[in-house]
C-alpha atoms as a PDB file:
ATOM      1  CA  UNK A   1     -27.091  -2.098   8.083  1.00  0.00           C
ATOM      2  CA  UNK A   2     -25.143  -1.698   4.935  1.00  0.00           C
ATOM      3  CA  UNK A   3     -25.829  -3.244   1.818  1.00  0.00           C
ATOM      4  CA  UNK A   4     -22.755  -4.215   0.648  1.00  0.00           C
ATOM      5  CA  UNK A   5     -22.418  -8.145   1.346  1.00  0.00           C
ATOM      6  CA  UNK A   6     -17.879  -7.460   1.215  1.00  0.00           C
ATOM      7  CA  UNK A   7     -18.328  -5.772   3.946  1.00  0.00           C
ATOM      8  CA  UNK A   8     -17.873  -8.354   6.771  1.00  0.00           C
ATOM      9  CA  UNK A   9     -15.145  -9.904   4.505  1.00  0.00           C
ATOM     10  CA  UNK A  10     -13.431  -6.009   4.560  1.00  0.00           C
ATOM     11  CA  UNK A  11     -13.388  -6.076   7.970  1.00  0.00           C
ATOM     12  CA  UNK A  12     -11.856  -9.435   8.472  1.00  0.00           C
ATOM     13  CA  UNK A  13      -9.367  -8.256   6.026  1.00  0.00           C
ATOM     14  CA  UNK A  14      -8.529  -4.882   8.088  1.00  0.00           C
ATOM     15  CA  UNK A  15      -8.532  -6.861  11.648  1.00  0.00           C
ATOM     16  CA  UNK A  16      -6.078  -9.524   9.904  1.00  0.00           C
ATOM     17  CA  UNK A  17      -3.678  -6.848   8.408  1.00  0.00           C
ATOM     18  CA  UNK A  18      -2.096  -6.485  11.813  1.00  0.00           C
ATOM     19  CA  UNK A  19      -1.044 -10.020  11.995  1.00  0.00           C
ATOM     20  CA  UNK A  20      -0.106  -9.514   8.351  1.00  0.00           C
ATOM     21  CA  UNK A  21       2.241  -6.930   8.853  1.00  0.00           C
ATOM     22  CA  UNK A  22       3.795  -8.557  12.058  1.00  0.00           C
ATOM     23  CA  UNK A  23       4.357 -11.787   9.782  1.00  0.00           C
ATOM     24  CA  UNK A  24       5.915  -9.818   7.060  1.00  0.00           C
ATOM     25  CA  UNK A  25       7.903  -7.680   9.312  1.00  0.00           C
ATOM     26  CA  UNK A  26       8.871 -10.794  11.074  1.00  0.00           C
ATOM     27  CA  UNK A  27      10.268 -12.474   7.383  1.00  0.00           C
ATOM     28  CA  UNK A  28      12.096  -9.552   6.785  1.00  0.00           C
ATOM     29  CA  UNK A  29      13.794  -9.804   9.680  1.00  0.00           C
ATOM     30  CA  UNK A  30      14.719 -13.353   9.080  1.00  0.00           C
ATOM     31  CA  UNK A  31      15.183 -12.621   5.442  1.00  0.00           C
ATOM     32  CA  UNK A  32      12.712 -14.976   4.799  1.00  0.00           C
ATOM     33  CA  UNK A  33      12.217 -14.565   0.935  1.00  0.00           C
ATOM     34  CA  UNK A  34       9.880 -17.196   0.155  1.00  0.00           C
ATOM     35  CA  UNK A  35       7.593 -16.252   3.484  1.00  0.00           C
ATOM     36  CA  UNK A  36       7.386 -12.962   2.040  1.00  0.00           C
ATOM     37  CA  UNK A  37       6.462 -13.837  -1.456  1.00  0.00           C
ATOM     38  CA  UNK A  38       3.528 -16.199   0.378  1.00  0.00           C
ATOM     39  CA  UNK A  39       2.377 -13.308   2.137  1.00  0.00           C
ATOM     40  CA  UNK A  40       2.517 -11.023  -0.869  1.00  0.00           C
ATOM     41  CA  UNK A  41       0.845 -12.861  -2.819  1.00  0.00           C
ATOM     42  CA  UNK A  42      -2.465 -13.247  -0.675  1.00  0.00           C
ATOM     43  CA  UNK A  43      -2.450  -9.944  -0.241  1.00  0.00           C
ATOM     44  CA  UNK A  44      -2.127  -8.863  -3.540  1.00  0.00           C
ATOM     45  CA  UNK A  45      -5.704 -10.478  -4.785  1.00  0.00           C
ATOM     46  CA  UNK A  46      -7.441  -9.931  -1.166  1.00  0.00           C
ATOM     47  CA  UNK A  47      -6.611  -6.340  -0.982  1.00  0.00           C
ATOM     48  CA  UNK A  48      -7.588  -4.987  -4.387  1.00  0.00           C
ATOM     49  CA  UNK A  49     -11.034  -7.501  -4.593  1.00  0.00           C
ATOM     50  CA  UNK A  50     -11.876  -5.238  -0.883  1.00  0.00           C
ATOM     51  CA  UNK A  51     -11.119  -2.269  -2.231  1.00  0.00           C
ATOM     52  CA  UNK A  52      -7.933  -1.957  -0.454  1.00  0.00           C
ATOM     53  CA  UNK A  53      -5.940   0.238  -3.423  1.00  0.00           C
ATOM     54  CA  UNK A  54      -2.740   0.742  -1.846  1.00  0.00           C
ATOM     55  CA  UNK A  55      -1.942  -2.098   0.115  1.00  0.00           C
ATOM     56  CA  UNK A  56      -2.869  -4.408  -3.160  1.00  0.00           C
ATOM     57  CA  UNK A  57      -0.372  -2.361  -5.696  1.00  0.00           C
ATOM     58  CA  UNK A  58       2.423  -2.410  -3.334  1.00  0.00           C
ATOM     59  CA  UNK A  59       2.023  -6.387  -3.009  1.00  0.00           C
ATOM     60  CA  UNK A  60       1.873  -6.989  -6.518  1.00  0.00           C
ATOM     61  CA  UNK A  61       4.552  -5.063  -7.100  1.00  0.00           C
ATOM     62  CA  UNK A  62       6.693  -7.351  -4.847  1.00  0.00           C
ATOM     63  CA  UNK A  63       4.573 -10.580  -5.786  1.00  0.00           C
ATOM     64  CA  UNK A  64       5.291  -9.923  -9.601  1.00  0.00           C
ATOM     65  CA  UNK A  65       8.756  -8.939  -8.434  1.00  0.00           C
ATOM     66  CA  UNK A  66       9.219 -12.496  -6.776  1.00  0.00           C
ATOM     67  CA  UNK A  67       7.525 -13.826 -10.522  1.00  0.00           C
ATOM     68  CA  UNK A  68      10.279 -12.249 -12.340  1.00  0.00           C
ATOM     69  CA  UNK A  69      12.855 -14.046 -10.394  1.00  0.00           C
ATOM     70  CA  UNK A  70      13.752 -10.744  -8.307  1.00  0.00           C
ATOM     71  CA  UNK A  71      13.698 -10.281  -4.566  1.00  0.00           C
ATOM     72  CA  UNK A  72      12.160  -6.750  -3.782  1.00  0.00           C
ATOM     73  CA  UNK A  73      14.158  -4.366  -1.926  1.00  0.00           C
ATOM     74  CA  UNK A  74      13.588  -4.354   2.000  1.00  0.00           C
ATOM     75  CA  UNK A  75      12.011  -0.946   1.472  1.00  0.00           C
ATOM     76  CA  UNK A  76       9.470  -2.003  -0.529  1.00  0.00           C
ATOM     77  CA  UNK A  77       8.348  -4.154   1.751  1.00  0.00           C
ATOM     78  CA  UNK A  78       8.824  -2.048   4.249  1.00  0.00           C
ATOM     79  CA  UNK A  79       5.951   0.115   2.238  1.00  0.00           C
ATOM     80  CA  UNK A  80       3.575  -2.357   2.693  1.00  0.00           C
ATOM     81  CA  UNK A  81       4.148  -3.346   6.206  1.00  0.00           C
ATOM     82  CA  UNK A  82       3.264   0.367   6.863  1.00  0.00           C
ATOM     83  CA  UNK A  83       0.373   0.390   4.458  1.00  0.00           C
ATOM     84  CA  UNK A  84      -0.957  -2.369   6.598  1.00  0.00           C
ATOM     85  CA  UNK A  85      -0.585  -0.955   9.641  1.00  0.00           C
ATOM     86  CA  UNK A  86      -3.006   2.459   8.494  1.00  0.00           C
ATOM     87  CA  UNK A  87      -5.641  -0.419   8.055  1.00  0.00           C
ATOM     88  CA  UNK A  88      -5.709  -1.098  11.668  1.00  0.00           C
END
C-alpha cells in the first residue's frame, strides 16, 4: 500500500485523461474555443498539483494564452491531446 494519500486522486486523473483528450480533440474539431479554454483550464491546476509536469505546462500555456485574449494554435493543442493520451 503506498503512502501517498494523491495517489487514488492520480489515478482518477490518468483514467479521466482519455475522456479529456477525446473532449478536447472533439472542440478542436468543432473549433470550439471556449470548450477548449474550459478544458484547459482544469487541466492546468489538476495536472501539475498530481505531478503530471507535462500535460500541466502545455495547458497553461494555452489557458494563459486564452487569458491574454489569444486563441492557441491547433498544434498546441494538439500537444496536449497527445500528452494525454501517454497518460493512459
Amino acid at each position: 500500500m503506498s503512502g501517498d494519500p494523491l495517489e487514488p486522486l492520480r489515478l482518477r486523473f490518468r483514467e479521466r485523461a482519455g475522456a479529456d483528450s477525446l473532449a478536447l480533440a472533439d472542440a478542436l474539431a468543432r473549433a470550439d474555443a471556449p470548450e477548449i479554454e474550459r478544458l484547459a483550464h482544469g487541466l492546468a491546476g489538476a495536472a501539475g498539483l498530481f505531478g503530471f509536469v507535462e500535460v500541466g505546462d502545455l495547458a497553461m500555456q494555452i489557458d494563459q494564452g486564452f487569458a491574454a485574449g489569444k486563441t492557441p494554435p491547433d498544434d498546441q493543442v494538439r500537444a496536449l491531446i497527445v500528452a494525454l493520451r501517454r497518460l493512459v
